[in-house]
N, C-alpha and C. Protein backbone atom coordinates (compact mmCIF):
# COMPACT_ATOMS: atom_id res chain seq x y z
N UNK A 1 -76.11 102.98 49.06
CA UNK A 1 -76.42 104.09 48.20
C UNK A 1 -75.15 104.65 47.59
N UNK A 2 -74.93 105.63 46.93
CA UNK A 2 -74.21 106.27 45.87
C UNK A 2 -74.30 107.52 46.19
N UNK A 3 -73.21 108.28 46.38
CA UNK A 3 -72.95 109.84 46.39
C UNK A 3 -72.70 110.38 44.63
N UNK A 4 -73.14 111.04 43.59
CA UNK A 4 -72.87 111.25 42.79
C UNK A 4 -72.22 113.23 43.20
N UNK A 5 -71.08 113.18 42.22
CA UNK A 5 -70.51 114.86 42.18
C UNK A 5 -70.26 114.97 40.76
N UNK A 6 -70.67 116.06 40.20
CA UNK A 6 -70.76 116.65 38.35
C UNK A 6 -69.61 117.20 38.56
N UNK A 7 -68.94 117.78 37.39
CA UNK A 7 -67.99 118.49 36.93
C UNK A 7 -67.57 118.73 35.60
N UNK A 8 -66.85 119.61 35.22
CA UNK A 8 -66.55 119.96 34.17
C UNK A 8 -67.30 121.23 33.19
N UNK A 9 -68.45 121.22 33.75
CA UNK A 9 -69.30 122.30 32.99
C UNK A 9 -68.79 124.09 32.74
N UNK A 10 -69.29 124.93 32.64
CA UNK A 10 -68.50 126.14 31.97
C UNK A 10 -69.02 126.98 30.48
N UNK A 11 -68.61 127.94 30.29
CA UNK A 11 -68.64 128.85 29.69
C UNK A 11 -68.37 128.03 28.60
N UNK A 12 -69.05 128.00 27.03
CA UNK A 12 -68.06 127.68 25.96
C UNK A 12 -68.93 128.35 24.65
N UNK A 13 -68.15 128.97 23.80
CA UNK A 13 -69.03 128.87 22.17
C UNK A 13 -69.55 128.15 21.64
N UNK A 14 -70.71 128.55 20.77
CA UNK A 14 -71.59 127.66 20.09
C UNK A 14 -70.93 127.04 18.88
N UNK A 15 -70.69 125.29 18.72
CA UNK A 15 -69.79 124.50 17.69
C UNK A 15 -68.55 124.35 18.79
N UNK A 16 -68.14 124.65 20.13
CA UNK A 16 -67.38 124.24 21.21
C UNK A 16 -68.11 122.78 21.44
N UNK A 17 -67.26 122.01 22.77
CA UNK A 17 -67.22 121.02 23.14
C UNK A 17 -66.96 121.23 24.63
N UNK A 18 -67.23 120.36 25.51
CA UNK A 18 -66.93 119.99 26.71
C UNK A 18 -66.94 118.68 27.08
N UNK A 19 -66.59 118.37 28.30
CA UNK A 19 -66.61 116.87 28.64
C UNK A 19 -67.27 116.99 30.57
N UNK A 20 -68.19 116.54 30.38
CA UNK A 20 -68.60 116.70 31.84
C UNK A 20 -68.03 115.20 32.41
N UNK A 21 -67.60 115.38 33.96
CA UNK A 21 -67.91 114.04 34.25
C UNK A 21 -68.69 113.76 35.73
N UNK A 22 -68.40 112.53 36.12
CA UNK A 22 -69.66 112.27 37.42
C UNK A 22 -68.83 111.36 38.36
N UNK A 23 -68.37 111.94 39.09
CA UNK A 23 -67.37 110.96 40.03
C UNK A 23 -68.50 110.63 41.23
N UNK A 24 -68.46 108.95 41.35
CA UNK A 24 -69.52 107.91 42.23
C UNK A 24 -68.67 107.62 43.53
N UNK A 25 -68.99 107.79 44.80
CA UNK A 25 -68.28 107.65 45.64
C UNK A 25 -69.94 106.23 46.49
N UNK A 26 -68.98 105.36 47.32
CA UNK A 26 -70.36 104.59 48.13
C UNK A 26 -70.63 103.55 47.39
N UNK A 27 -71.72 103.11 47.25
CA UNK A 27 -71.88 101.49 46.72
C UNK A 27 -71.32 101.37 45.50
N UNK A 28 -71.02 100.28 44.74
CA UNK A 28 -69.95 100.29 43.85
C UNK A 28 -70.81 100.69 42.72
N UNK A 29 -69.86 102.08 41.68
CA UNK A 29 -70.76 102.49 40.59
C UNK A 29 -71.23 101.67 39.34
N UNK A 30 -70.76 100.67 39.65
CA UNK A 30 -70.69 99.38 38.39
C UNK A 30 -72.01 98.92 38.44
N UNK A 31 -73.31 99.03 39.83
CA UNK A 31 -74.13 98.27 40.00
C UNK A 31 -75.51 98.92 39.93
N UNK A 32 -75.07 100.24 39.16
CA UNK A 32 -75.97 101.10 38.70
C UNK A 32 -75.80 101.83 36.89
N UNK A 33 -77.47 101.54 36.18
CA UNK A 33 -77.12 102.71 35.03
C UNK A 33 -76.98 103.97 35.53
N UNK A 34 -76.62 104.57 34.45
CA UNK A 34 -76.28 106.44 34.65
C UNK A 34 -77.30 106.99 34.02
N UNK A 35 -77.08 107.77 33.71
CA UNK A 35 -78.18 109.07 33.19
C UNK A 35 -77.41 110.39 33.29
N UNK A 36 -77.78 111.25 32.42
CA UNK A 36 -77.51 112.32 32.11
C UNK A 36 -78.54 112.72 32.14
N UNK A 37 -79.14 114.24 32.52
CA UNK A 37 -80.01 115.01 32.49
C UNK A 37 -79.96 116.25 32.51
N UNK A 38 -80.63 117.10 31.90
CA UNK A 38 -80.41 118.69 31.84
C UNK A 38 -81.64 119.50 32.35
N UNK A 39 -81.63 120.50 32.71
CA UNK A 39 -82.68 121.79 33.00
C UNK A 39 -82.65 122.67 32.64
N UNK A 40 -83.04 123.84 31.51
CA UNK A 40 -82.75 124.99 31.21
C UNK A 40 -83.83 125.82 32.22
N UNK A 41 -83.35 127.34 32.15
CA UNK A 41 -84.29 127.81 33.04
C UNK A 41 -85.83 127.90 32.53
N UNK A 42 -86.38 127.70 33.37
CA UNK A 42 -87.81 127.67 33.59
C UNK A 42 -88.59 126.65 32.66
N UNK A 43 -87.86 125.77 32.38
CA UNK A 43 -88.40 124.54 31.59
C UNK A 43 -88.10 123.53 32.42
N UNK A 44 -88.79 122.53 32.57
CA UNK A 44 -88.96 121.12 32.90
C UNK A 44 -87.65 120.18 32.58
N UNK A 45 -86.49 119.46 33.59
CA UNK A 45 -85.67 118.45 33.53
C UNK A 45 -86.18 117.53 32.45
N UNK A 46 -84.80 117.03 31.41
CA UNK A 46 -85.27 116.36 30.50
C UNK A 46 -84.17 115.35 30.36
N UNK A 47 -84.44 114.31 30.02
CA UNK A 47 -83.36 113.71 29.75
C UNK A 47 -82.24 113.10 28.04
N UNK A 48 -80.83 113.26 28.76
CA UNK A 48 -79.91 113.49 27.41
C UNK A 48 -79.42 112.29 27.29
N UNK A 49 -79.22 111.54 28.33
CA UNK A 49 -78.44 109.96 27.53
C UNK A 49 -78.10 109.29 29.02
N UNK A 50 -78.10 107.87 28.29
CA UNK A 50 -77.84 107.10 29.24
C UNK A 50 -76.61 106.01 28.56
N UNK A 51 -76.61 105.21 30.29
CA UNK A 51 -75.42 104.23 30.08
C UNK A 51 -75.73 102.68 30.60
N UNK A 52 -75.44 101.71 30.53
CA UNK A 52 -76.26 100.80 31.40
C UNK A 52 -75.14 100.22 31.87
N UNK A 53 -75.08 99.60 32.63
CA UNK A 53 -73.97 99.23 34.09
C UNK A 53 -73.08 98.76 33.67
N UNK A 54 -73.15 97.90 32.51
CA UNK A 54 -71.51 97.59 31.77
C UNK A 54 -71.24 98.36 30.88
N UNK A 55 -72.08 99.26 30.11
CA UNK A 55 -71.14 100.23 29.41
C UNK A 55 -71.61 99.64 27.92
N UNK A 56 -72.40 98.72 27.63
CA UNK A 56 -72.76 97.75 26.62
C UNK A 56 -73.65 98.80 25.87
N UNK A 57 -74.97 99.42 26.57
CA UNK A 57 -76.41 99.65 26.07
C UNK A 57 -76.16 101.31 26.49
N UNK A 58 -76.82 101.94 25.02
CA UNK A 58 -76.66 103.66 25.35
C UNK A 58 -77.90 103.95 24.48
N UNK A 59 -78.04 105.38 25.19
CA UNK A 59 -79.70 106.09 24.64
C UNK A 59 -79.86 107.21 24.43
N UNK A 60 -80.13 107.87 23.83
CA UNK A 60 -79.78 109.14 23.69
C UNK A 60 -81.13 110.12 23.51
N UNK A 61 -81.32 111.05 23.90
CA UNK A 61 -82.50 112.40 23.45
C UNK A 61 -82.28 112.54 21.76
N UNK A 62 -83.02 112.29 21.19
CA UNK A 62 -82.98 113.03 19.90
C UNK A 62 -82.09 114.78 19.88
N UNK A 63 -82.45 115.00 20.74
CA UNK A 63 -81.86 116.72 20.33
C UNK A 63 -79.96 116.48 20.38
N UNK A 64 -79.75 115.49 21.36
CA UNK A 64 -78.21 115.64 21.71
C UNK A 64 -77.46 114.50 20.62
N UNK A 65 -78.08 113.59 20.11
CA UNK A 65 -78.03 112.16 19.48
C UNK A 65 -77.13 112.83 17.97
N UNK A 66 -76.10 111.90 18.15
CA UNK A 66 -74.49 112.69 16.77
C UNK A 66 -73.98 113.67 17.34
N UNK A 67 -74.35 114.01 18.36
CA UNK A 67 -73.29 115.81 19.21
C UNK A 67 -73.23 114.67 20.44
N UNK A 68 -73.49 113.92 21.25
CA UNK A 68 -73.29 113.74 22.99
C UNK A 68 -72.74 112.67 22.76
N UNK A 69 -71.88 112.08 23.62
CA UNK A 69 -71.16 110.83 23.50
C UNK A 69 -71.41 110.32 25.30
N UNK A 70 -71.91 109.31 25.55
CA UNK A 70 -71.79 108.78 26.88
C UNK A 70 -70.81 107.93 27.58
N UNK A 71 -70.80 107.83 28.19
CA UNK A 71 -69.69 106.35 28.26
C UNK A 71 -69.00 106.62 30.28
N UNK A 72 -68.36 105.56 30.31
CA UNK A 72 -68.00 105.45 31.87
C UNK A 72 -66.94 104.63 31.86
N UNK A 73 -66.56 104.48 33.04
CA UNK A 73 -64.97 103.67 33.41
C UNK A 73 -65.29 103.29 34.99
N UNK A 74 -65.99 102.14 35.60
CA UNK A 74 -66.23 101.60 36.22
C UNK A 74 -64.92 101.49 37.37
N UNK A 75 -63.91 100.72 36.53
CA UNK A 75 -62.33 100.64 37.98
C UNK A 75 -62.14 102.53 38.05
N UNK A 76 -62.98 103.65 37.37
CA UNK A 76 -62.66 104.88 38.49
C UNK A 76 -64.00 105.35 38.76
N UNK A 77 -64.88 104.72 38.84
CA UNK A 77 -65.98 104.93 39.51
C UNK A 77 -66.30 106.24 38.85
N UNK A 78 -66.58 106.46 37.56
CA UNK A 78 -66.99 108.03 37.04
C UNK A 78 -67.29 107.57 35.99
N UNK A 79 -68.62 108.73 35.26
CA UNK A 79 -69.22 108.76 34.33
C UNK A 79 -68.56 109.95 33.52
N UNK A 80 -68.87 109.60 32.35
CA UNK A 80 -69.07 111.36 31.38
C UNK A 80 -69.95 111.41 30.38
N UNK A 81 -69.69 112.58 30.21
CA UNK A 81 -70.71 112.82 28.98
C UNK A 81 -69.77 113.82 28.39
N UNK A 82 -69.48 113.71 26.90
CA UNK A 82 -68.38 114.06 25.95
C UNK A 82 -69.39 115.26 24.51
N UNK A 83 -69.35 116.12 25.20
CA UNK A 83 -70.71 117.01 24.22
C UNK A 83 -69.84 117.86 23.49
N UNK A 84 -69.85 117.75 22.18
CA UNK A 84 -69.27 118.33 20.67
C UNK A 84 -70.69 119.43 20.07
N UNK A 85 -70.35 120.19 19.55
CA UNK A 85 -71.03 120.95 18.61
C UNK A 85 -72.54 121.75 19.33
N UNK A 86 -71.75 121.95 20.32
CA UNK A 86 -72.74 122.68 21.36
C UNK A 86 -73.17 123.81 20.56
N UNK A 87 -74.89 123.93 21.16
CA UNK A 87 -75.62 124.76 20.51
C UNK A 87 -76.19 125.76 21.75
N UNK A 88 -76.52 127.15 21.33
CA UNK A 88 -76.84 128.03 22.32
C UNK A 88 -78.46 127.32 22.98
N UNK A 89 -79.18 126.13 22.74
CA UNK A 89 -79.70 125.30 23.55
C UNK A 89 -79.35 124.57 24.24
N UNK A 90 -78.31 124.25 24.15
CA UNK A 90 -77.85 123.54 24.62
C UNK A 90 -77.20 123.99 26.50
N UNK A 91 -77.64 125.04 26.54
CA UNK A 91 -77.55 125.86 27.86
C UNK A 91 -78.45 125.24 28.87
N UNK A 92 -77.93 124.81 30.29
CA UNK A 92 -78.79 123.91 31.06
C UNK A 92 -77.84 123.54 32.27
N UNK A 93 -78.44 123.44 33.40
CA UNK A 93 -78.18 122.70 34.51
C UNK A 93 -77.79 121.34 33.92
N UNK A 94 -76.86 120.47 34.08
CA UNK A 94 -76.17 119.08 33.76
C UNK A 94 -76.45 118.55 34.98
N UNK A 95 -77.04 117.03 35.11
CA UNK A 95 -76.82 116.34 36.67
C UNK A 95 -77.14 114.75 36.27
N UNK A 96 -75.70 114.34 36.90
CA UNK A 96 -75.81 113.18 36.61
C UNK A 96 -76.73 112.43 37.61
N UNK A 97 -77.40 111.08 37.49
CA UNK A 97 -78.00 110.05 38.03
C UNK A 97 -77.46 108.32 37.70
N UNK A 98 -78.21 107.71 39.02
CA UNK A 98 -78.00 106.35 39.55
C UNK A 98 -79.55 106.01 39.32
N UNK A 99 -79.43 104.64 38.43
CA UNK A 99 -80.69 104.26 38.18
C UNK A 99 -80.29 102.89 38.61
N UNK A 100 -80.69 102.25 39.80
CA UNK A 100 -81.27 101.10 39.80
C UNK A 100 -81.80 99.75 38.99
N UNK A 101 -81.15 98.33 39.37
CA UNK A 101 -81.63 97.50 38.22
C UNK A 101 -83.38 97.31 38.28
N UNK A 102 -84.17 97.69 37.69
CA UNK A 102 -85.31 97.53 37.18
C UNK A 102 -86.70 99.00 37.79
N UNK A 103 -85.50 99.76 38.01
CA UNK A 103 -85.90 101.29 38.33
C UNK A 103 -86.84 101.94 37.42
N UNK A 104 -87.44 101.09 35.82
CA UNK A 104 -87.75 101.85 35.26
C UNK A 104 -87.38 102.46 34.01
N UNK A 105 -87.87 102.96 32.99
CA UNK A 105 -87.79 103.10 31.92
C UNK A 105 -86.70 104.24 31.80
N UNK A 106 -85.50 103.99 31.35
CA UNK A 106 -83.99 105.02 31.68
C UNK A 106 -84.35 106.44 31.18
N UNK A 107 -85.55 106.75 30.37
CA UNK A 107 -85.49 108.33 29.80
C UNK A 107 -86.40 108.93 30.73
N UNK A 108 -86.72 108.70 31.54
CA UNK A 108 -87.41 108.92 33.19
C UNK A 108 -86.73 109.46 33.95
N UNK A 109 -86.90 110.66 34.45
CA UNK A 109 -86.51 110.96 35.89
C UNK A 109 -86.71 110.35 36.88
N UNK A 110 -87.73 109.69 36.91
CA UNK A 110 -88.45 108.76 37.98
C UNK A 110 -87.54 107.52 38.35
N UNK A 111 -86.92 107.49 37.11
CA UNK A 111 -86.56 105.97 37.25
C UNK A 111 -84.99 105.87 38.05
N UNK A 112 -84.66 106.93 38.09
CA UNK A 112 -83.51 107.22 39.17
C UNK A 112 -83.73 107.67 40.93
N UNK A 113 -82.60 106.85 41.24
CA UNK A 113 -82.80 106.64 42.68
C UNK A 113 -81.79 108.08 43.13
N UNK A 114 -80.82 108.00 42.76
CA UNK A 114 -79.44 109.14 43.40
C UNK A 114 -79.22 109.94 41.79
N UNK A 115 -78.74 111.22 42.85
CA UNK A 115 -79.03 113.03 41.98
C UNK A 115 -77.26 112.91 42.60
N UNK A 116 -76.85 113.69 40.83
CA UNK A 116 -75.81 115.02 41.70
C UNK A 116 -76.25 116.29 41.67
N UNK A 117 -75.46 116.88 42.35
CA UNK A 117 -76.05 118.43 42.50
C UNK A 117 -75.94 119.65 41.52
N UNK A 118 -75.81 118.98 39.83
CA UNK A 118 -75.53 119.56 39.16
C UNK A 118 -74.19 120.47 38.38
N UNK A 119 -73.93 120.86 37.10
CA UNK A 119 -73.58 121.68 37.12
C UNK A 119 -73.97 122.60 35.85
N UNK A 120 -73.67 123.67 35.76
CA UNK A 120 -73.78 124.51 34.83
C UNK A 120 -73.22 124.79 33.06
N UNK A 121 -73.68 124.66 32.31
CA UNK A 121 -73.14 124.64 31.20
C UNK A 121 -73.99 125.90 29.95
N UNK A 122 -72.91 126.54 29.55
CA UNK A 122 -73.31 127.86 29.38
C UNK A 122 -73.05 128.05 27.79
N UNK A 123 -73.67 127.68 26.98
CA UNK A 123 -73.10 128.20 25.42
C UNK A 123 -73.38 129.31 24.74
N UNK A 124 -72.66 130.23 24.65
CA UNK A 124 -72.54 131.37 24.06
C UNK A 124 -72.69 131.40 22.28
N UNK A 125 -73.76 132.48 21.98
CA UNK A 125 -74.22 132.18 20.35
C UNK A 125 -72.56 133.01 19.39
């Protein structure tokens, strides 16, 4: 299995940027897609983009798709997600995921096996 830990999230203005990332500790992170996912309060986890195990195949939510950039670096075992032109929706719990080869259709929550424990990302109007 895979330990996933988020980071980077924070306070920023609306048309700000951040860079979250997802450091993979445990089975090697190369042998899993990623996922990005968000939660605002009291709405339903949705998903913002994905990565697929070489870094080849990416997917994106319509809402984040020209603002989110995905991408990973396998020899350091970490993901990110590179978010430009943040919008005061753009406010949400961030948590990266480990999706399994044939886990399932990647814009699925379901289709992920391992959660990090989130973090917070806060855009101010």
């Amino acid at each position: 299995q895979v330990q996933l830990v988020e980071s980077g999230g924070g306070l920023v203005q609306a048309g700000g940027s951040l860079r979250l990332s997802c450091a993979a500790s445990g089975r090697t992170f190369g042998s899993y897609g990623m996922g990005w996912f968000r939660q605002a309060p009291g709405k339903e986890r949705e998903f913002a983009a994905f990565i697929s195990r070489s870094g080849g195949i990416t997917g994106y939510a319509d809402s984040v798709k020209g603002r989110f950039t995905i991408s990973r670096d396998n020899a350091k075992n970490t993901g990110y997600l590179q978010m430009n032109s943040l919008k005061p929706e753009d406010t949400a719990v961030y948590y990266c995921a480990a999706r399994e080869i044939g886990g399932g259709d990647y814009f699925q929550s379901g289709a992920y096996s391992y959660w990090g424990q989130g973090t917070q990302v806060t855009v101010s109007s």
